[in-house]
C-alpha atoms as a PDB file:
ATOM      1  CA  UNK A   1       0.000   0.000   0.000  1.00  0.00           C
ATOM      2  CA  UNK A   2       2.989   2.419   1.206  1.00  0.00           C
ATOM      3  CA  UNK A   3       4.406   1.539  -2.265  1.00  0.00           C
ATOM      4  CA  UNK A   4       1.476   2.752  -4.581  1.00  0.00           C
ATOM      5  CA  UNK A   5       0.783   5.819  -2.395  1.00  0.00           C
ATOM      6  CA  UNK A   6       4.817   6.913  -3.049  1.00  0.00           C
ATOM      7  CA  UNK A   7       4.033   5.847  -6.811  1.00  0.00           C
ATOM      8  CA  UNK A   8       1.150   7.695  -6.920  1.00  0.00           C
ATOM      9  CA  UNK A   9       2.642  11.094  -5.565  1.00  0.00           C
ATOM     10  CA  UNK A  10       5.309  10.462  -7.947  1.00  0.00           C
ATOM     11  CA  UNK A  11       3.501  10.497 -10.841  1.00  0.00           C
ATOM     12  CA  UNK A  12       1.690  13.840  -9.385  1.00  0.00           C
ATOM     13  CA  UNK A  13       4.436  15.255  -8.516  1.00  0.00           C
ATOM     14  CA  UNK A  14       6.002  14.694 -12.529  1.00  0.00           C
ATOM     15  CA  UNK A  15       2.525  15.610 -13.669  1.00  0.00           C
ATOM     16  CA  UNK A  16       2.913  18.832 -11.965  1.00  0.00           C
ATOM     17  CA  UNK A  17       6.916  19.695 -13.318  1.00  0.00           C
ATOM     18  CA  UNK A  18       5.369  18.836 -17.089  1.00  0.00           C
ATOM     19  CA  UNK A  19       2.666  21.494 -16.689  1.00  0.00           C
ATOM     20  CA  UNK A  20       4.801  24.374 -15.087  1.00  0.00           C
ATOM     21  CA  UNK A  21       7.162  23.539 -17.835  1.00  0.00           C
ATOM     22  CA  UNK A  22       5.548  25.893 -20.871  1.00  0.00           C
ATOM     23  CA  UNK A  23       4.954  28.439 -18.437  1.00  0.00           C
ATOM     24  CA  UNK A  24       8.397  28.559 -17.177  1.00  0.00           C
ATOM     25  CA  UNK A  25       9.737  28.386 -20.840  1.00  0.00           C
ATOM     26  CA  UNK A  26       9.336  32.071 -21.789  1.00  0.00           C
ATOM     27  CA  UNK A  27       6.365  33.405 -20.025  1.00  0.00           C
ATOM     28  CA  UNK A  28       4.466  33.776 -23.481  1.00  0.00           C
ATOM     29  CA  UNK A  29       1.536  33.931 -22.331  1.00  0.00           C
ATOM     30  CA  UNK A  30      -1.616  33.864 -24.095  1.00  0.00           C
ATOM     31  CA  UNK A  31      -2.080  33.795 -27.374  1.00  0.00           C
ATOM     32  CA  UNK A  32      -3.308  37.142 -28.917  1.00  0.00           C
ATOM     33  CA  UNK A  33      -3.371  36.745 -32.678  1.00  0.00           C
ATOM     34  CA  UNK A  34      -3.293  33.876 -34.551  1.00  0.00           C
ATOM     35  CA  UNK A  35      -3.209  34.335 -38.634  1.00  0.00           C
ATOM     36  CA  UNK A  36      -2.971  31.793 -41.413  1.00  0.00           C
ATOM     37  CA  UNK A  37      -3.580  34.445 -43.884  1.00  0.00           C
ATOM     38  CA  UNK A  38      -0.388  37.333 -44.482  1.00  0.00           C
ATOM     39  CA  UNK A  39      -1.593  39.566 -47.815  1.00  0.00           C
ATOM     40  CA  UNK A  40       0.997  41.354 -49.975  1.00  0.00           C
ATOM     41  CA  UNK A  41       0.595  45.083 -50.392  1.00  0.00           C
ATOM     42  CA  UNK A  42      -1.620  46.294 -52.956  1.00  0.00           C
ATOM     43  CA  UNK A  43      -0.896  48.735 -55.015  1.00  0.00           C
ATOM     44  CA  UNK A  44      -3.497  51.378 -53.628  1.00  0.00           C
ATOM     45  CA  UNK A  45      -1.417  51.023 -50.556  1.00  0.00           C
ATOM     46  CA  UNK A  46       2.256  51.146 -51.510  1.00  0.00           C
ATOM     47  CA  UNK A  47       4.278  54.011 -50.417  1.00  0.00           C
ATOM     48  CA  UNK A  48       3.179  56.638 -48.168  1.00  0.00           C
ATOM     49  CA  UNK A  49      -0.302  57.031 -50.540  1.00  0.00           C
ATOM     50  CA  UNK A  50      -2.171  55.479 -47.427  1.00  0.00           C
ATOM     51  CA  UNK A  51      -0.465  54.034 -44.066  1.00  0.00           C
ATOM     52  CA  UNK A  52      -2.067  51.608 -42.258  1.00  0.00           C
ATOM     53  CA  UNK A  53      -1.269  53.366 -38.205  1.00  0.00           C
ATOM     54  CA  UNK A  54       1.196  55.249 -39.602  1.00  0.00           C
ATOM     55  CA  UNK A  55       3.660  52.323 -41.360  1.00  0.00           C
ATOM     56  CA  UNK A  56       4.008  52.631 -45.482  1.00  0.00           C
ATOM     57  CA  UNK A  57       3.478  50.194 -47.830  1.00  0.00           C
ATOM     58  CA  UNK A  58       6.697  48.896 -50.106  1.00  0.00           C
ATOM     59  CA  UNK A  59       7.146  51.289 -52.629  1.00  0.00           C
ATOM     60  CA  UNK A  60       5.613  48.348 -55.520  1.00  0.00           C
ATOM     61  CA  UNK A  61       3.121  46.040 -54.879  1.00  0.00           C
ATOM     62  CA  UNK A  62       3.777  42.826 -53.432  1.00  0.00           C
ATOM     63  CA  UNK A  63       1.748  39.623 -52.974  1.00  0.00           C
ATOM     64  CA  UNK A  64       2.521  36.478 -50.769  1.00  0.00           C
ATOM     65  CA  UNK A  65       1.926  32.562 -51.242  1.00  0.00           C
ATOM     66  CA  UNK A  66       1.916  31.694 -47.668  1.00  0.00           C
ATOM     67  CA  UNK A  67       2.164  33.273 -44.542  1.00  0.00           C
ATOM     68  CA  UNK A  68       1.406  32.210 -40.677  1.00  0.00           C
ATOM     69  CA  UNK A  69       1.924  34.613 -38.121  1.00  0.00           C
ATOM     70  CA  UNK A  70       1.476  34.291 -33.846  1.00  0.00           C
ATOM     71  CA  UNK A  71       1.705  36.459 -31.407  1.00  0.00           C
ATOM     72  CA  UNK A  72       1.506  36.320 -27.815  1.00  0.00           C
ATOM     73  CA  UNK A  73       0.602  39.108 -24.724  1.00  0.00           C
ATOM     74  CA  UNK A  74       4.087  38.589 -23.501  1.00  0.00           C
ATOM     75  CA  UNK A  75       5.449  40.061 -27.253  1.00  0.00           C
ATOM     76  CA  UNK A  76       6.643  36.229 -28.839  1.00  0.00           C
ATOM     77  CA  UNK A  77       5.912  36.325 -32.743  1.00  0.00           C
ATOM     78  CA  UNK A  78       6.666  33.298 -34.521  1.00  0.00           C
ATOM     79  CA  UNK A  79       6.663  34.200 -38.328  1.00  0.00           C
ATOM     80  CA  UNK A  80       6.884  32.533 -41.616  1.00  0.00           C
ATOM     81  CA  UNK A  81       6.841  33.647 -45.058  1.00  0.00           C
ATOM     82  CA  UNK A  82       6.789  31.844 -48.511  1.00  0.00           C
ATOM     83  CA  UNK A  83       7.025  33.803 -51.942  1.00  0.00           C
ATOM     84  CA  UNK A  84       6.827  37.095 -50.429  1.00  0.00           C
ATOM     85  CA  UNK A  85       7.900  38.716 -53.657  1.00  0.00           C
ATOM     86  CA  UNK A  86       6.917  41.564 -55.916  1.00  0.00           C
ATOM     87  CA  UNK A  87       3.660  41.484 -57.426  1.00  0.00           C
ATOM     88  CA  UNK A  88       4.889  39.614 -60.915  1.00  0.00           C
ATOM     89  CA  UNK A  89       2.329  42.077 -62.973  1.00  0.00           C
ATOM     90  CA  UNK A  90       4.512  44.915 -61.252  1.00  0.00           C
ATOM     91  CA  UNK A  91       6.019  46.677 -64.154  1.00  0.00           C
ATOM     92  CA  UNK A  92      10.017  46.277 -62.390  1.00  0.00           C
ATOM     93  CA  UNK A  93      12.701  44.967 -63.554  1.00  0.00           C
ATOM     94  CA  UNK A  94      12.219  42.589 -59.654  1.00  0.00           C
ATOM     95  CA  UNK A  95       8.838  41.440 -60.799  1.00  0.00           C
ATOM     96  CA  UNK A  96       8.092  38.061 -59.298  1.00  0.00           C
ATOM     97  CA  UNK A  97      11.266  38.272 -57.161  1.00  0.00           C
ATOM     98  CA  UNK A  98      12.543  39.530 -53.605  1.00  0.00           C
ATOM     99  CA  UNK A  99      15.164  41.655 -53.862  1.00  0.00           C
ATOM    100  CA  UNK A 100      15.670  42.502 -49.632  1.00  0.00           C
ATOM    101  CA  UNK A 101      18.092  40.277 -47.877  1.00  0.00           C
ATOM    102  CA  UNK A 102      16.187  40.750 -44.660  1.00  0.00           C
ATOM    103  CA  UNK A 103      12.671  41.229 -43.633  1.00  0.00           C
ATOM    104  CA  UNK A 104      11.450  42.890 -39.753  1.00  0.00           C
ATOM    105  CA  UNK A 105       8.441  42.539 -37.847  1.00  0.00           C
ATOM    106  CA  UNK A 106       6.316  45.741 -36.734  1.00  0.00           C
ATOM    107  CA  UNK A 107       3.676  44.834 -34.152  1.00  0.00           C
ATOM    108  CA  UNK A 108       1.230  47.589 -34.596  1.00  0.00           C
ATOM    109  CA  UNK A 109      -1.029  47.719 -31.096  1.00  0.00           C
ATOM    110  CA  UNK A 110      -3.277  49.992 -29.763  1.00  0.00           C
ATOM    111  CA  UNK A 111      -2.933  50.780 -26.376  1.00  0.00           C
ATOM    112  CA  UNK A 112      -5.755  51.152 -23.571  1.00  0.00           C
ATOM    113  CA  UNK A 113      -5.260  54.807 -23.713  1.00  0.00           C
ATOM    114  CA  UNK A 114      -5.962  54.721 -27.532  1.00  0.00           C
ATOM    115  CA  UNK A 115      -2.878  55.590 -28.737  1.00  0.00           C
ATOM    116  CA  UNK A 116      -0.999  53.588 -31.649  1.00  0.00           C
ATOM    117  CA  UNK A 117       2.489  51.489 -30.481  1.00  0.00           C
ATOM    118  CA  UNK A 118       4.581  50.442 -33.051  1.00  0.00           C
ATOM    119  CA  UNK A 119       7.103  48.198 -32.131  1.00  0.00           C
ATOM    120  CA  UNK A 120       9.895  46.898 -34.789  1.00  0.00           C
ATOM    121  CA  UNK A 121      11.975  44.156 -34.684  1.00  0.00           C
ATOM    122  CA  UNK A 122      15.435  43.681 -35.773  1.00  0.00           C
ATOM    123  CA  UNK A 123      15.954  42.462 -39.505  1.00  0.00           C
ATOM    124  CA  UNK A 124      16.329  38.731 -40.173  1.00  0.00           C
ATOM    125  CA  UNK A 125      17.504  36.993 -43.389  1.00  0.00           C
ATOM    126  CA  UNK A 126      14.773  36.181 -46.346  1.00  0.00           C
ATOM    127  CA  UNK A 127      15.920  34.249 -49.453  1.00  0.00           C
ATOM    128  CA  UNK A 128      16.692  36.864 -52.652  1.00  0.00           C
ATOM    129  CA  UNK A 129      15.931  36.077 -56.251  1.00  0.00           C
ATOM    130  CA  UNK A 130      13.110  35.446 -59.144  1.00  0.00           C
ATOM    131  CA  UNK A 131      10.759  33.079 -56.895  1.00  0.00           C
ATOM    132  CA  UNK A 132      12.468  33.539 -53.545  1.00  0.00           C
ATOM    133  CA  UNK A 133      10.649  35.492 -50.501  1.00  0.00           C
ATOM    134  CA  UNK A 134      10.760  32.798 -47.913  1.00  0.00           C
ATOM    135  CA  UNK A 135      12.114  33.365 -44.468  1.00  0.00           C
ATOM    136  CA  UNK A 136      10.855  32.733 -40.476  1.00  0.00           C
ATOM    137  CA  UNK A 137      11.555  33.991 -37.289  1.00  0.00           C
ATOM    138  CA  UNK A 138      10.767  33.265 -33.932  1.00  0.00           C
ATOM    139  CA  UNK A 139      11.637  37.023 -31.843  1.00  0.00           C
ATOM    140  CA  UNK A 140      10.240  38.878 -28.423  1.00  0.00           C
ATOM    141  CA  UNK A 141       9.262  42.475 -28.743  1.00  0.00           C
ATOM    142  CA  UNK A 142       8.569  44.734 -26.033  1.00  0.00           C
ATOM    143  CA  UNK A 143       4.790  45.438 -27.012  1.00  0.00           C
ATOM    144  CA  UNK A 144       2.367  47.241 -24.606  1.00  0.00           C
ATOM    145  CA  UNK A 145       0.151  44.831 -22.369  1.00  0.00           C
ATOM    146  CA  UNK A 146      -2.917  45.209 -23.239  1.00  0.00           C
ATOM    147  CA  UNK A 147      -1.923  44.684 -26.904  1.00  0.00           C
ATOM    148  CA  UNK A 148      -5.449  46.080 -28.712  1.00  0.00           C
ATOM    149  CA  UNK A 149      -6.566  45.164 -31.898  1.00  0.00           C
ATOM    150  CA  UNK A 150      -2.669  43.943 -33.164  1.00  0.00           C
ATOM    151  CA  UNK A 151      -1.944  43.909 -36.588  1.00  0.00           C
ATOM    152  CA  UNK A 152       1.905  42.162 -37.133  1.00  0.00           C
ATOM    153  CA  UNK A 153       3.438  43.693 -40.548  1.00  0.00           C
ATOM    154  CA  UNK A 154       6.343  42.034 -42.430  1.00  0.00           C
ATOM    155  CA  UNK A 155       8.714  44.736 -43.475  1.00  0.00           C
ATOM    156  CA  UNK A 156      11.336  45.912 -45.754  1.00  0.00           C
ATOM    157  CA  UNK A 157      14.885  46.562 -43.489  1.00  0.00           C
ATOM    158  CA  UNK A 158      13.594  50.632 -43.742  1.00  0.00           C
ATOM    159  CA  UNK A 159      10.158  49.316 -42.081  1.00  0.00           C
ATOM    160  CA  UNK A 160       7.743  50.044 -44.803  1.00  0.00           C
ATOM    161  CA  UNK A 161       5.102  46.654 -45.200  1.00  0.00           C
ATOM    162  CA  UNK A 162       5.498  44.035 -47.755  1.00  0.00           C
ATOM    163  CA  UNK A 163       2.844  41.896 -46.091  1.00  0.00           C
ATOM    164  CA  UNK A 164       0.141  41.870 -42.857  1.00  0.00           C
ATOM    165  CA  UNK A 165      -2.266  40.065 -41.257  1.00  0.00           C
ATOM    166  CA  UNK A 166      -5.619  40.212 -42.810  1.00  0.00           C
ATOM    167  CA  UNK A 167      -6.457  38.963 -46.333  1.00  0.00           C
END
């Protein structure tokens, strides 16, 4: 009997450690967007002809074949782009291609005072060429808690949008 009363708090006790472990892992918290949709920016949007809370669109328009985006209250983004490249009907010589070496993450929030908090990330490397686009990240901003209404941007290395949540 002693036996199976030590098993049994043993196995509580390991049940316990296995469930603290996520939380202890990073603090993410939870999870406060959640996008399987990225769209490219269109071309009534590129440059500073209309910001979306206050960021520019790419200078050309771009368009995206897939794109998954999370983001947590505690400011973890996981990111991942494929064929983030400009729009191939673009008339540029970089039509259908990427031609930035590194993308960045803005995390556009509104705050509870109802002011907008940009927050942008450091650049990270993106595949360049005809076809190219592709690149992921997994980063930890500093956004404001709460984080209202978010909307996570993938940028050009200058911070104007190639591609946001939404679609």
């Amino acid at each position: 009997m002693r036996r199976r009363l030590w098993a049994l708090g043993a196995i509580v006790a390991a049940l316990a450690i296995v469930a603290a472990i996520p939380a202890a892992a990073g603090g993410a918290g939870k999870t406060i967007l959640h996008s399987q949709v990225l769209v490219g920016v269109p071309a009534a949007f590129t440059g500073s002809q209309a910001p979306i809370r206050g960021v520019n669109g790419g200078g050309l328009p771009w368009v995206v074949s897939f794109g998954r985006v999370e983001l947590s209250q505690g400011g973890w983004v996981d990111v991942k782009v494929k064929g983030l490249v400009i729009d191939p009907a673009a008339a540029s010589a970089n039509a259908g291609s990427n031609p930035s070496p590194t993308f960045r993450v803005l995390v556009s929030c509104l705050t509870s005072a109802g002011a907008t908090s940009n927050t942008l990330s450091d650049p990270f490397p993106a595949t360049t060429g005809l076809g190219a686009g592709n690149a992921e990240a997994e980063l930890q901003l500093a956004i404001p808690s709460p984080c209202i209404a978010p909307i996570v941007f993938v940028t050009s290395g200058g911070g104007a949008w190639f591609a946001s949540t939404g679609g």
